[in-house]
C-alpha atoms as a PDB file:
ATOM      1  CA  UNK A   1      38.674  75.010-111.054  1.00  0.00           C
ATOM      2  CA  UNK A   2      40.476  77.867-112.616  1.00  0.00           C
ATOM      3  CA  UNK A   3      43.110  77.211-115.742  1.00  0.00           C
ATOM      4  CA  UNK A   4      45.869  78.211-113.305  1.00  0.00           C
ATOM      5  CA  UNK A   5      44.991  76.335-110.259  1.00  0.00           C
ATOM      6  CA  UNK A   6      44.293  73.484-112.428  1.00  0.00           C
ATOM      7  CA  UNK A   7      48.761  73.929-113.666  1.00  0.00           C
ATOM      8  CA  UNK A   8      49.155  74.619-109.868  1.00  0.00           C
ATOM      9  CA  UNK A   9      47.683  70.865-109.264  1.00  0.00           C
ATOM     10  CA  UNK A  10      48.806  69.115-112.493  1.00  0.00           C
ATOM     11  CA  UNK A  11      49.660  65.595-111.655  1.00  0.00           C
ATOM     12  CA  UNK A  12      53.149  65.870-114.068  1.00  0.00           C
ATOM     13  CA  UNK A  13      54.841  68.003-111.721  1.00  0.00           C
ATOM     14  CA  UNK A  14      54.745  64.926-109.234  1.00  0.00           C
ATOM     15  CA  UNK A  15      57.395  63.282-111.142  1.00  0.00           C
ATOM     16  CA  UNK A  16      61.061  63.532-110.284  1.00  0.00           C
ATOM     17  CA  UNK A  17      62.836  65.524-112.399  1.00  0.00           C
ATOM     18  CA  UNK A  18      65.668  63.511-113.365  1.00  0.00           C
ATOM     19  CA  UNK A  19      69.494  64.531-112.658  1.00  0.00           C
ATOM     20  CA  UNK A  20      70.667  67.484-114.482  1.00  0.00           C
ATOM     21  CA  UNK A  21      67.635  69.731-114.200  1.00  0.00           C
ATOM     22  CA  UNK A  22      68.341  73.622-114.266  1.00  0.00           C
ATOM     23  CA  UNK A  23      67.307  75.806-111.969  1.00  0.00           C
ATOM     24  CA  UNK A  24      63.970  77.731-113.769  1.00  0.00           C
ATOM     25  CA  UNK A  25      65.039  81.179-112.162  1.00  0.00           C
ATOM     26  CA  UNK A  26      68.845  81.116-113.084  1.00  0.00           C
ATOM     27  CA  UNK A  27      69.676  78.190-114.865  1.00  0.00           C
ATOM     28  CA  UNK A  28      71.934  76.305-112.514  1.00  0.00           C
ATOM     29  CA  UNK A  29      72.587  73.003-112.782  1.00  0.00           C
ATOM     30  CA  UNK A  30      70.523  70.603-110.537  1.00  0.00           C
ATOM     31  CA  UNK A  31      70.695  67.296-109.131  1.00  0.00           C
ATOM     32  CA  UNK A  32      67.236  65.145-108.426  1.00  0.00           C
ATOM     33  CA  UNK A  33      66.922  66.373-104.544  1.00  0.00           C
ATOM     34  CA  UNK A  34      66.620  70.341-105.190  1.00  0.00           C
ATOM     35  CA  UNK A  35      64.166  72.975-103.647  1.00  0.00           C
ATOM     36  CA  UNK A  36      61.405  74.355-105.596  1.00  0.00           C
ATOM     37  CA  UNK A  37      59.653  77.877-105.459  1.00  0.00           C
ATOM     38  CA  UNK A  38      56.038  78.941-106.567  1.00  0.00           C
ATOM     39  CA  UNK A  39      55.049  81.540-108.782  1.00  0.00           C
ATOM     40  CA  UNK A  40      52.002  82.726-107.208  1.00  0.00           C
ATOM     41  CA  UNK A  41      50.298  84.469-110.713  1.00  0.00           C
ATOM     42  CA  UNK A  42      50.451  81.458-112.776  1.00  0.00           C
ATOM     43  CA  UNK A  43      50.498  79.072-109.937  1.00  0.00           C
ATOM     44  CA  UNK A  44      53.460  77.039-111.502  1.00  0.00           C
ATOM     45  CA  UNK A  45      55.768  75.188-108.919  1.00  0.00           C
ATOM     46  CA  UNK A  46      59.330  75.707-110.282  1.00  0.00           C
ATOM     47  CA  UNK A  47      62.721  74.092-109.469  1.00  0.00           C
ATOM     48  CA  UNK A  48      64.778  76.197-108.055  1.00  0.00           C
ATOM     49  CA  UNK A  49      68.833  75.891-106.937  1.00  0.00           C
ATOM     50  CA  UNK A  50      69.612  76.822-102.703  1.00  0.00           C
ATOM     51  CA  UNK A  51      70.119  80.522-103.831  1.00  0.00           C
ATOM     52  CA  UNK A  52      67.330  81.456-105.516  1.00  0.00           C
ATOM     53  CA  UNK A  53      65.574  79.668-102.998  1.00  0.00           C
ATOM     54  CA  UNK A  54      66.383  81.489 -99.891  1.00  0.00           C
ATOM     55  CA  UNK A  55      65.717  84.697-102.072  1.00  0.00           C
ATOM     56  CA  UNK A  56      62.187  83.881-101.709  1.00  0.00           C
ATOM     57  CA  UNK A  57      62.118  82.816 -97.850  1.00  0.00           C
ATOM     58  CA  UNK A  58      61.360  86.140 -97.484  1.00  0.00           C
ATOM     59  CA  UNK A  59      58.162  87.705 -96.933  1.00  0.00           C
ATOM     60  CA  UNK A  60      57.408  90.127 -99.591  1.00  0.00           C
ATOM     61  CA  UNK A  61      60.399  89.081-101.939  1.00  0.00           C
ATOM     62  CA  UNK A  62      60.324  89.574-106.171  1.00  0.00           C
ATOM     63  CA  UNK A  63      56.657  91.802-104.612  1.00  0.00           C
ATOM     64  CA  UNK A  64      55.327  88.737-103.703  1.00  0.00           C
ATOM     65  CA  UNK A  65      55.119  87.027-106.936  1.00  0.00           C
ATOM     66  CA  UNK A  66      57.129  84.365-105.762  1.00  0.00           C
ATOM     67  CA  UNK A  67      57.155  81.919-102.931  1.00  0.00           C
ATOM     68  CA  UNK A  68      59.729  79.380-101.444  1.00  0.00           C
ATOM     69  CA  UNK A  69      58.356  76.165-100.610  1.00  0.00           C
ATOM     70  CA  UNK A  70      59.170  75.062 -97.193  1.00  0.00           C
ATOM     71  CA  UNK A  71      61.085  71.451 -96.332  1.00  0.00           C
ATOM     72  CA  UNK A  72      59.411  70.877 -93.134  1.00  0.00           C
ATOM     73  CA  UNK A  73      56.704  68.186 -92.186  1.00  0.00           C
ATOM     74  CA  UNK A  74      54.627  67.539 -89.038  1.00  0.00           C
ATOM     75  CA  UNK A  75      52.715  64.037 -88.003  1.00  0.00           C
ATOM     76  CA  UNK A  76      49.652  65.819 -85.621  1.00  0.00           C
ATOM     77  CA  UNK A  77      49.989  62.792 -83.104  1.00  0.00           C
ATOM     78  CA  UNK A  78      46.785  64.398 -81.184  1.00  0.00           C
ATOM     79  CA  UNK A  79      44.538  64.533 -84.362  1.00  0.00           C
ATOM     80  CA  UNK A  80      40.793  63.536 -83.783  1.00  0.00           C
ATOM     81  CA  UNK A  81      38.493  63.163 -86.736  1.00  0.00           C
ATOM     82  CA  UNK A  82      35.042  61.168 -86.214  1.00  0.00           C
ATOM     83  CA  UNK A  83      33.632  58.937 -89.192  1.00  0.00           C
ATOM     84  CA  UNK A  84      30.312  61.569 -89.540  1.00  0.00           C
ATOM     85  CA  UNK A  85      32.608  64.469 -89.670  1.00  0.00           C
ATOM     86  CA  UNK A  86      34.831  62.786 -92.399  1.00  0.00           C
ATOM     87  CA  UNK A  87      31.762  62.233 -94.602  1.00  0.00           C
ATOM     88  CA  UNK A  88      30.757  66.211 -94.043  1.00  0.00           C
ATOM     89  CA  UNK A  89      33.528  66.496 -95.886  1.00  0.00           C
ATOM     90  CA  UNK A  90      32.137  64.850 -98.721  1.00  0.00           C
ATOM     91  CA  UNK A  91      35.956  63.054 -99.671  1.00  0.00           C
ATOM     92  CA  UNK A  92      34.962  59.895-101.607  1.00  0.00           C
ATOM     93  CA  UNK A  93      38.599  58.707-101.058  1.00  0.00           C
ATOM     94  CA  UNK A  94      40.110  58.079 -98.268  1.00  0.00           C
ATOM     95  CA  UNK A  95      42.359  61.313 -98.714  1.00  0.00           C
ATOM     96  CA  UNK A  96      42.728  65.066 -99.485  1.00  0.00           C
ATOM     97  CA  UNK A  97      44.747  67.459 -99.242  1.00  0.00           C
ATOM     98  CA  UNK A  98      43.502  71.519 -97.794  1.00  0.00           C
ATOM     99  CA  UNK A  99      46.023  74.433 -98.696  1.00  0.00           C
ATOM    100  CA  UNK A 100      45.661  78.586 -98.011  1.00  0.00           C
ATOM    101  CA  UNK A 101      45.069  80.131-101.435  1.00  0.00           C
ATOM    102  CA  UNK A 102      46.092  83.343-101.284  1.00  0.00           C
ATOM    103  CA  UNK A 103      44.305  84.704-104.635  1.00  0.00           C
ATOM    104  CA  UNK A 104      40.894  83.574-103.604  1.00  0.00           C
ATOM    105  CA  UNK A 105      41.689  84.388 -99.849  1.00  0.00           C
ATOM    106  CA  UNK A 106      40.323  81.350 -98.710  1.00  0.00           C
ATOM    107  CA  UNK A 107      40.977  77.354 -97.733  1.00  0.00           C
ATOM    108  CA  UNK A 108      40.908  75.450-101.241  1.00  0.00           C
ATOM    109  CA  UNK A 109      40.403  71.325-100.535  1.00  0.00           C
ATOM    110  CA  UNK A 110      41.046  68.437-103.308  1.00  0.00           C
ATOM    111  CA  UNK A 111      41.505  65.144-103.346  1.00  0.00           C
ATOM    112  CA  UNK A 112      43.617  62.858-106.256  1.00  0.00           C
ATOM    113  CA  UNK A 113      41.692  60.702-108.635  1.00  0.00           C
ATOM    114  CA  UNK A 114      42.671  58.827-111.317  1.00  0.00           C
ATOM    115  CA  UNK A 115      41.582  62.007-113.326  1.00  0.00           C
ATOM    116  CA  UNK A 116      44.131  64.317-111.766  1.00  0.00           C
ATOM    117  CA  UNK A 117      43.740  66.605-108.171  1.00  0.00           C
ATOM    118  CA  UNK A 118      39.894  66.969-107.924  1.00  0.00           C
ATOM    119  CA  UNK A 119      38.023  69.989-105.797  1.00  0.00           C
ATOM    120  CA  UNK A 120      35.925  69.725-103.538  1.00  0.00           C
ATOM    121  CA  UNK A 121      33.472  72.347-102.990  1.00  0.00           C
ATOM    122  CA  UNK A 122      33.978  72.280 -99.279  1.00  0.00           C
ATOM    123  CA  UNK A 123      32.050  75.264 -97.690  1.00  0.00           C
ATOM    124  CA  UNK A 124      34.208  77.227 -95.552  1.00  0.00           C
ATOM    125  CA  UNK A 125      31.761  76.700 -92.149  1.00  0.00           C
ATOM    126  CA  UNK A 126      32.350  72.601 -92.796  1.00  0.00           C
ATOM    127  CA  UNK A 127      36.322  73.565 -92.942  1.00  0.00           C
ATOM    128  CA  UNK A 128      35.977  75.582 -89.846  1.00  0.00           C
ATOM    129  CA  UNK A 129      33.941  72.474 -87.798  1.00  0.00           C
ATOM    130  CA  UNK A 130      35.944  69.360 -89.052  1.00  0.00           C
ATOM    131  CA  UNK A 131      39.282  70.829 -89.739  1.00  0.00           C
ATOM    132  CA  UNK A 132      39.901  74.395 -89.078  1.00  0.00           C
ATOM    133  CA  UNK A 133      39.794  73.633 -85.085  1.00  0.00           C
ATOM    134  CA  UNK A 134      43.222  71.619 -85.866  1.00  0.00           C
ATOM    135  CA  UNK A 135      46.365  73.384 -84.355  1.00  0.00           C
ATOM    136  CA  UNK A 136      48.267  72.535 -87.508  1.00  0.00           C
ATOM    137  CA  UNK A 137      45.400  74.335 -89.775  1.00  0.00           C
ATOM    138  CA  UNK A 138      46.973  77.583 -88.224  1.00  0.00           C
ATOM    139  CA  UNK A 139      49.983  76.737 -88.941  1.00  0.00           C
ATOM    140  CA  UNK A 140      49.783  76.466 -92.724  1.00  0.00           C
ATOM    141  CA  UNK A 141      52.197  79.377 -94.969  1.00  0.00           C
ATOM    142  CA  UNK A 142      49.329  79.879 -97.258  1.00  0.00           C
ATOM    143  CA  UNK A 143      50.201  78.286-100.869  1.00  0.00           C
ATOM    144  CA  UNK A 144      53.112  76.513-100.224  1.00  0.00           C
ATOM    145  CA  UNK A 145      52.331  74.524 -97.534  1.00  0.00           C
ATOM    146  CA  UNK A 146      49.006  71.925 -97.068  1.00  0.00           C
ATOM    147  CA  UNK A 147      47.334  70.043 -94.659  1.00  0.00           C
ATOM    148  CA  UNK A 148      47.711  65.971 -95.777  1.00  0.00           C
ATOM    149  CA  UNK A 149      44.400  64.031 -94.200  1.00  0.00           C
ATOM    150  CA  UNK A 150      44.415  59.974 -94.539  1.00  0.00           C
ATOM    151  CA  UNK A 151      41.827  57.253 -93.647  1.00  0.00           C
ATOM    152  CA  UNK A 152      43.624  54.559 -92.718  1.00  0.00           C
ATOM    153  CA  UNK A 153      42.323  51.279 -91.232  1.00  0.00           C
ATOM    154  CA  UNK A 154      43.877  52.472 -87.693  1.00  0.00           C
ATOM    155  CA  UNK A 155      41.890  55.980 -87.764  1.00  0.00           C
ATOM    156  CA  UNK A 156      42.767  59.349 -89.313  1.00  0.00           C
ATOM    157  CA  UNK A 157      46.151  60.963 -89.754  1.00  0.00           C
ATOM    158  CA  UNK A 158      46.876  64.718 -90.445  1.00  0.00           C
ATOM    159  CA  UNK A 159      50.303  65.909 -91.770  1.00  0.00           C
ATOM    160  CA  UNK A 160      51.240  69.162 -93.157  1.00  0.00           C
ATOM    161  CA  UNK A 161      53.127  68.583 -95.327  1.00  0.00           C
ATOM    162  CA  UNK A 162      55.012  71.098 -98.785  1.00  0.00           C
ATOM    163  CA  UNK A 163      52.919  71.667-101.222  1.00  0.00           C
ATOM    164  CA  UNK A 164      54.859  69.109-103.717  1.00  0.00           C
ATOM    165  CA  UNK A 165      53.847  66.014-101.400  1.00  0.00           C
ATOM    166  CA  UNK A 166      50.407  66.963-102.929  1.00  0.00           C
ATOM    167  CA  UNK A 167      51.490  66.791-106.478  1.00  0.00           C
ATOM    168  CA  UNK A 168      53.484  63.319-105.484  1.00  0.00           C
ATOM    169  CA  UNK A 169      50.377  61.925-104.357  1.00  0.00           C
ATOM    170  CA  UNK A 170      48.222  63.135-107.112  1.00  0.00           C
ATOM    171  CA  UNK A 171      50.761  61.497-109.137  1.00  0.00           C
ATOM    172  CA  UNK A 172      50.914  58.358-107.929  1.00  0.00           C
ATOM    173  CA  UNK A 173      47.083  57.955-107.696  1.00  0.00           C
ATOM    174  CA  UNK A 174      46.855  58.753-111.279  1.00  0.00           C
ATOM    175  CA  UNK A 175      49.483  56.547-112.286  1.00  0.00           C
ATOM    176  CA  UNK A 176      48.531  53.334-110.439  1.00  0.00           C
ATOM    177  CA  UNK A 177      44.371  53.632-109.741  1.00  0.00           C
ATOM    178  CA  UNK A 178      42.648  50.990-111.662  1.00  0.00           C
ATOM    179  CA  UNK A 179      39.121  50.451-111.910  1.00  0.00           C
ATOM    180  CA  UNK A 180      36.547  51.694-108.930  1.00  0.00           C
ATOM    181  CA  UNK A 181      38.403  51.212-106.116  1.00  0.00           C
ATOM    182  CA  UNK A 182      41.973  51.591-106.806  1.00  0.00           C
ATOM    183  CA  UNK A 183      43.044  47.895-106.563  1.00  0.00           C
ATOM    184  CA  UNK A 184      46.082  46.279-105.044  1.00  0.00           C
ATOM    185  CA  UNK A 185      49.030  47.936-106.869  1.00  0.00           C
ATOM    186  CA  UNK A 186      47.356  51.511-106.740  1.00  0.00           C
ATOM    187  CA  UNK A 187      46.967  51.002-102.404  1.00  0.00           C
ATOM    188  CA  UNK A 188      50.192  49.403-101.953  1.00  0.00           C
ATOM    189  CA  UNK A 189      51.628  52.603-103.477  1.00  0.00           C
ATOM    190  CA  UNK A 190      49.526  55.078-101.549  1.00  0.00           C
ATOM    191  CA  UNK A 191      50.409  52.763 -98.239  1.00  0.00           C
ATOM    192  CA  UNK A 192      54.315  53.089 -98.910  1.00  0.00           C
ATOM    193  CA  UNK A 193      53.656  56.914 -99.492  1.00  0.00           C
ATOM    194  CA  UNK A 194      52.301  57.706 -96.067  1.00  0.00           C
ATOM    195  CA  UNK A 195      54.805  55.388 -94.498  1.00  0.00           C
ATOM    196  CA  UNK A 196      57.394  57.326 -95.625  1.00  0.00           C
ATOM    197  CA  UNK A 197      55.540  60.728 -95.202  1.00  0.00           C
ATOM    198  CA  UNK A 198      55.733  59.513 -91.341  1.00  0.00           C
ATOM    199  CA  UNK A 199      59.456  58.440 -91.659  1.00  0.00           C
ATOM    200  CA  UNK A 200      60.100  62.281 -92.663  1.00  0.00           C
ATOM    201  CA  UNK A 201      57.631  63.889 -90.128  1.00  0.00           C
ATOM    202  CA  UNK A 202      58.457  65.927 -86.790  1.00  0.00           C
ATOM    203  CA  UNK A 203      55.738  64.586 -84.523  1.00  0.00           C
ATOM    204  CA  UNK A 204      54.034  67.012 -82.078  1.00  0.00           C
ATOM    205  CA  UNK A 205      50.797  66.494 -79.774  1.00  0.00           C
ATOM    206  CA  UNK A 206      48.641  69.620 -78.999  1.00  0.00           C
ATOM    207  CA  UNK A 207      46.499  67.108 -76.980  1.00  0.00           C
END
């Protein structure tokens, strides 16, 4: 993983950033709910106030150095995922996330671990066949926005999801995971995430 991807991925920007936060672009005052932006050459997410936000909804804004990270989130109700195809994948948790990275020009996939975000060297053709055939996939605003896959006991579930939602999970894994399989405190958190990634979610059905 390169130095900047890794600061792109870096579990500490998970955490809430507590009330009175500045803005990083113009040093407005913030509260805890605020919008962030990335900067796409150091691949830094960075809090950001409404204004300097919207600056950067635009394609092609500050020469495309930075990027606004969208609020919007999407349940795939349709989603289909077989066990074989899962373990193509080569996940050895029962999550990961996929993003567009624009730099490298190509689909990036990682998983969290008590470590931090992990890679996985997915080849691109295994993307294409297990993933890339999902209507969401083609969706994605490279970057900022990521594809959210979870095992659960009920089947698979794809949400895409911001960008931060991947640094919250990463987060939370790495705070809570104990031992080889997680244990009870670390699932009970990862359980309460997704239920609440679903509570936020648009639901659509390209079935």
């Amino acid at each position: 993983m390169t130095a900047g991807l890794r600061r792109f991925l870096e579990p500490q920007a998970a955490q809430q950033p507590a009330a009175g936060t500045r803005c990083e672009m113009c040093a407005e005052p913030l509260g805890e709910e605020h919008s962030h932006v990335v900067g796409l050459d150091s691949r830094n997410i960075l809090c950001s106030c409404r204004a300097c936000w919207l600056l950067f909804t635009h394609e092609g804004a500050a020469k495309g150095r930075y990027r606004a990270v969208p609020d919007r989130y999407l349940y795939e109700a349709a989603f289909r995922l077989g066990d074989a195809e899962w373990d193509e994948l080569q996940i050895p948790v029962r999550m990961a996330f996929f993003f567009r990275n624009s730099s490298l020009g190509r689909m990036v996939a990682f998983y969290p671990s008590p470590a931090g975000a992990t890679e996985s060297l997915l080849p691109l053709e295994t993307w294409e066949r297990s993933i890339g055939a999902n209507p969401l996939a083609a969706e994605l605003v490279p970057d900022v926005e990521a594809l959210i896959l979870y095992r659960s006991s009920s089947g698979f579930h794809c949400y895409l999801t911001p960008i931060d939602a991947c640094y919250e999970l990463v987060g939370l894994v790495k705070l809570h995971w104990k031992g080889f399989d997680g244990g009870q405190e670390a699932w009970a958190a990862i359980d309460a995430f997704f239920a609440g990634l679903r509570r936020r979610c648009k639901v659509t059905d390209h079935g």
